[in-house]
Protein backbone atom coordinates (compact mmCIF):
# COMPACT_ATOMS: atom_id res chain seq x y z
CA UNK A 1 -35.20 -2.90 -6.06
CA UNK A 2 -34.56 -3.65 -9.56
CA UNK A 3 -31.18 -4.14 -11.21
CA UNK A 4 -31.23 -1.09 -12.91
CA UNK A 5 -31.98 0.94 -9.24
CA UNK A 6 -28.80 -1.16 -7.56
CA UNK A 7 -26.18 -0.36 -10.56
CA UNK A 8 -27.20 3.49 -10.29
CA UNK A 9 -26.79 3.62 -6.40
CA UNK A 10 -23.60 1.70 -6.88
CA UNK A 11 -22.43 3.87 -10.01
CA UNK A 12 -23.44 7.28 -8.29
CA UNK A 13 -21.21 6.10 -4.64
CA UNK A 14 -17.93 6.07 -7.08
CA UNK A 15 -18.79 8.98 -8.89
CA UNK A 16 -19.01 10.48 -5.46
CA UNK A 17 -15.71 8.92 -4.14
CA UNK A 18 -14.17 10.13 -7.73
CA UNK A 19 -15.51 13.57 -7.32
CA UNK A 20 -13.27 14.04 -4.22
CA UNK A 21 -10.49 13.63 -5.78
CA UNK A 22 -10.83 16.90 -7.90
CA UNK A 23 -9.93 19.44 -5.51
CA UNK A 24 -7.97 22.40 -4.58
CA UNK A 25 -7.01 23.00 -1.04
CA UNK A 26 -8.28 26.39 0.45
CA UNK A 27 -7.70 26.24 4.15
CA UNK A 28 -9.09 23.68 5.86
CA UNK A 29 -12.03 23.07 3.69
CA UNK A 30 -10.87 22.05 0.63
CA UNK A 31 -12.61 22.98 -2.65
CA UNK A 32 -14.07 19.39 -4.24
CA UNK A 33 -16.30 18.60 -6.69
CA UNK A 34 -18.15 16.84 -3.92
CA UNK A 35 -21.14 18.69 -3.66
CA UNK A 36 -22.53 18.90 -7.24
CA UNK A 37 -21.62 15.10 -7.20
CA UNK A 38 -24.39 14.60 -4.27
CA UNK A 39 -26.89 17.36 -5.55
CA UNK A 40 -26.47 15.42 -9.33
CA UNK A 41 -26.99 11.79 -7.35
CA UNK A 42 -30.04 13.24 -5.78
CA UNK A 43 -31.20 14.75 -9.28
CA UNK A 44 -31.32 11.43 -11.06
CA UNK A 45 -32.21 8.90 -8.18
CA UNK A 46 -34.65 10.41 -5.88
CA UNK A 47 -34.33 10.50 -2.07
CA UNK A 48 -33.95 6.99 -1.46
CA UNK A 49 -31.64 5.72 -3.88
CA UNK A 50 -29.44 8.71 -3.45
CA UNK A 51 -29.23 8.49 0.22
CA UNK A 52 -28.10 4.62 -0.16
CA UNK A 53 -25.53 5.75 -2.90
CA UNK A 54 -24.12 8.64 -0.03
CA UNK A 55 -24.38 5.92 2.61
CA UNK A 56 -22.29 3.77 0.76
CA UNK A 57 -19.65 6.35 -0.12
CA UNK A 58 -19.49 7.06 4.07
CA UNK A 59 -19.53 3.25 4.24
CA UNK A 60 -16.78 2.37 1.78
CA UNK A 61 -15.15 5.58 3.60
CA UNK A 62 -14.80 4.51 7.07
CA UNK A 63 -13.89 1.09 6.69
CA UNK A 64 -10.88 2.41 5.63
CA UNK A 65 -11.00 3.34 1.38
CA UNK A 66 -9.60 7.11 1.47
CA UNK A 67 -12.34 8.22 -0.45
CA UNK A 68 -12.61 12.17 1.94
CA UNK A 69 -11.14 15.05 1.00
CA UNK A 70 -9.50 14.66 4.79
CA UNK A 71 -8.75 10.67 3.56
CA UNK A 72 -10.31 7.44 5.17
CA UNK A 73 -10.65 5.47 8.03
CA UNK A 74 -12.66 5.53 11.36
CA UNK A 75 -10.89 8.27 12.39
CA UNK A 76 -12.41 10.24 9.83
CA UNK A 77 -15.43 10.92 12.21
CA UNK A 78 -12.99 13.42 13.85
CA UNK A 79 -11.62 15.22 11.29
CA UNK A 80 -13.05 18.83 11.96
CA UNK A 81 -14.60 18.38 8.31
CA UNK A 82 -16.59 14.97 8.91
CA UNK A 83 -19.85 16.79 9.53
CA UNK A 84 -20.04 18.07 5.87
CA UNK A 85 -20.08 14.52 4.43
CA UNK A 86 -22.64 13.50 6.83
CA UNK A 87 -24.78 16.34 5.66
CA UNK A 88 -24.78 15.11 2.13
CA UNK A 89 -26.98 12.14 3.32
CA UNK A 90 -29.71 14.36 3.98
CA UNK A 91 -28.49 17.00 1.31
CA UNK A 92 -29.54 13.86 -1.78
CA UNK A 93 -32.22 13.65 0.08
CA UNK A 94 -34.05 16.92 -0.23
CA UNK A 95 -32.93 17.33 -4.09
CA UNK A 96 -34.30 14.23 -4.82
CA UNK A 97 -37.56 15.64 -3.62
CA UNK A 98 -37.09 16.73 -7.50
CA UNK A 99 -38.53 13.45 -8.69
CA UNK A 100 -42.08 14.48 -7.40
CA UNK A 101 -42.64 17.48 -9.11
CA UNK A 102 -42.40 18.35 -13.15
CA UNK A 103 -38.94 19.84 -14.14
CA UNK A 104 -38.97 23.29 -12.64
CA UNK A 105 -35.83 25.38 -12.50
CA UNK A 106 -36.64 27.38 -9.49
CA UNK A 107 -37.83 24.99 -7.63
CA UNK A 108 -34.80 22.88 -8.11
CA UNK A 109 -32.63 25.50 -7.40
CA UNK A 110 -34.39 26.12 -3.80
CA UNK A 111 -33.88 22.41 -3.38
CA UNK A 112 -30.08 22.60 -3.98
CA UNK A 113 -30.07 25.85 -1.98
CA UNK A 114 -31.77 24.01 1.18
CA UNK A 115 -29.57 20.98 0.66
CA UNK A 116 -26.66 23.27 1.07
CA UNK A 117 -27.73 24.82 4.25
CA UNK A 118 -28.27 21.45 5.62
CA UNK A 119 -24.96 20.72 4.69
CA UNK A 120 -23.89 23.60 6.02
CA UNK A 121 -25.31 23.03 9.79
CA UNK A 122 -24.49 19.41 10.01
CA UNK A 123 -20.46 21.18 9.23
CA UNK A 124 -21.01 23.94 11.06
CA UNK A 125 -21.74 22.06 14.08
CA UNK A 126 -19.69 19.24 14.00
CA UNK A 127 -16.29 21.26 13.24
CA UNK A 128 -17.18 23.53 16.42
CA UNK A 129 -17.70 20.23 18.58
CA UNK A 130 -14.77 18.61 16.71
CA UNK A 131 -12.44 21.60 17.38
CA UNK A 132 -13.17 23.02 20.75
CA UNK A 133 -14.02 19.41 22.92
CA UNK A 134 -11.61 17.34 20.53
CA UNK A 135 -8.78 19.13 19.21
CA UNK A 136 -8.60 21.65 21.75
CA UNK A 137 -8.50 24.15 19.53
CA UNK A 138 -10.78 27.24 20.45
CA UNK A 139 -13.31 28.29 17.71
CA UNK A 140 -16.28 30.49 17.75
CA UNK A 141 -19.18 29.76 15.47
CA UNK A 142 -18.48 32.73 13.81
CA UNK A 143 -14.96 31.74 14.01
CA UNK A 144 -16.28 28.48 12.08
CA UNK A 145 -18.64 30.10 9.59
CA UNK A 146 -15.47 32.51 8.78
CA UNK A 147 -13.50 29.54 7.71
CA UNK A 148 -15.72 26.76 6.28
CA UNK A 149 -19.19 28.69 5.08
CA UNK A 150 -19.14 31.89 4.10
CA UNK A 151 -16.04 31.22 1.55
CA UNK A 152 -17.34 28.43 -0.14
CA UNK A 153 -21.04 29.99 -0.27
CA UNK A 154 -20.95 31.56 -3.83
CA UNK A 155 -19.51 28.39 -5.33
CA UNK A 156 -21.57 26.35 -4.30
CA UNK A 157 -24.46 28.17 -5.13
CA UNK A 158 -22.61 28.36 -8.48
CA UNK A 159 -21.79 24.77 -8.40
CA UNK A 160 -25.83 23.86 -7.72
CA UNK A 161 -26.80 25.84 -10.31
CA UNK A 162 -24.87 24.56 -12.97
CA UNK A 163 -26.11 21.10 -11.59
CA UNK A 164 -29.42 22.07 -11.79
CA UNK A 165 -28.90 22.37 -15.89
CA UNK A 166 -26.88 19.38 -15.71
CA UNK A 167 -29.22 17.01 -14.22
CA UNK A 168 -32.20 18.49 -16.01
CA UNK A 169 -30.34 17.83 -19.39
CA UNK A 170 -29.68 14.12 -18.27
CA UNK A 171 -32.71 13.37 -17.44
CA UNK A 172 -34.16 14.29 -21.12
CA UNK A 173 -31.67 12.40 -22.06
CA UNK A 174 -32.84 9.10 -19.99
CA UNK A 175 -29.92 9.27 -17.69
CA UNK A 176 -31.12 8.55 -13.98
CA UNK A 177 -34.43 7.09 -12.96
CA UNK A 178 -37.60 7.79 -14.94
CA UNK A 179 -39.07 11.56 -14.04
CA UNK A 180 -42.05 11.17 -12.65
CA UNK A 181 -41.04 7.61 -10.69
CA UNK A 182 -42.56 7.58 -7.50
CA UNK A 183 -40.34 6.45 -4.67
CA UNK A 184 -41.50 5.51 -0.89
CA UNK A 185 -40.46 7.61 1.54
C-alpha cells in the first residue's frame, strides 16, 4: 500500500470515531453521525481500504478507546447495539463497490441503500441475541425492528443521500482515492 492509501485509512478510522460523538440519544439507538461517516469512507477508499479504516475504528474500540455511541471496551460486544458497528465493516464495503463504476447517482444511492440493510440485519440480529440469551430481556424481532430500524429508516436514507452528493463532490475535488482506481478484492 502506498503512503497516501495508509494516511486515508488512518484519517477516515478518526473521522469515524469523531463522528460518534455527534449524537442525540433516541432510545436505545442513539442518533450519530456514524453512518454517513462509513458510507463517505467507503465513497472515497473503495472496499478494501474502507473496511481496514472500520476495522480499525472496532479495533481502537475494543481495546478499550470509547470511541461507540454505547462507549468502549470488550464489553462492548454485548451492548445490545454492537451488531450495528459490525455491520459497517461490510456496509464500506458494498459502497465502495462505487470505485468500479463511473459516478452514477442511482447507482450509488442503491449502494448506500444495501449497505444500510446490511447494517440493519447484522443489528437486528445481534440486539435480539444480545437481549433475549444475554440480558434477559424478552424482545421480539418485531419488538427489535420497532425500536432500532424502522425509526431511524428515513434518516438514514436521508443521511445516504446527502452522502451520496457529498462524496461525489469530493471526489471532483481529488479528495479520496483516484475514481476509476482498481482495488483487489
Amino acid at each position: 500500500m502506498k503512503t497516501k492509501e495508509l494516511i486515508l485509512i488512518g484519517l477516515f478510522a478518526s473521522i469515524i470515531a469523531i463522528s460518534t460523538f455527534i449524537k442525540i440519544p433516541i432510545g436505545p439507538v442513539p442518533i450519530t453521525l456514524q453512518l454517513p461517516a462509513i458510507l463517505l469512507t467507503g465513497f472515497l477508499l473503495g472496499s478494501k481500504r474502507a473496511s481496514y479504516s472500520v476495522l480499525i475504528y472496532i479495533l481502537v474500540g475494543l481495546v478499550g478507546i470509547p470511541v461507540f455511541s454505547f462507549g468502549g471496551g470488550l464489553s462492548s460486544v454485548v451492548s445490545p447495539t454492537f451488531g450495528f458497528v459490525v455491520g459497517f465493516i461490510f456496509a464500506a464495503m458494498i459502497v465502495g463497490l462505487s470505485h468500479r463504476f463511473k459516478i452514477n447517482i442511482p447507482l450509488y444511492i442503491l449502494l448506500s441503500v444495501c449497505a444500510i440493510g446490511v447494517t440493519y440485519i447484522f443489528g437486528v440480529l445481534h440486539f435480539y441475541i444480545i437481549m433475549n440469551f444475554v440480558l434477559d430481556t424478552p424482545y421480539s424481532i418485531i419488538g427489535v425492528l420497532q425500536v432500532a430500524v424502522i425509526p431511524f429508516v428515513i434518516k438514514d436514507i436521508i443521511f445516504a443521500i446527502i452522502t451520496v452528493f457529498l462524496a461525489i463532490s469530493l471526489r471532483k475535488v481529488g479528495i479520496g482515492l483516484n475514481e476509476y482506481q482498481k482495488e483487489p478484492v
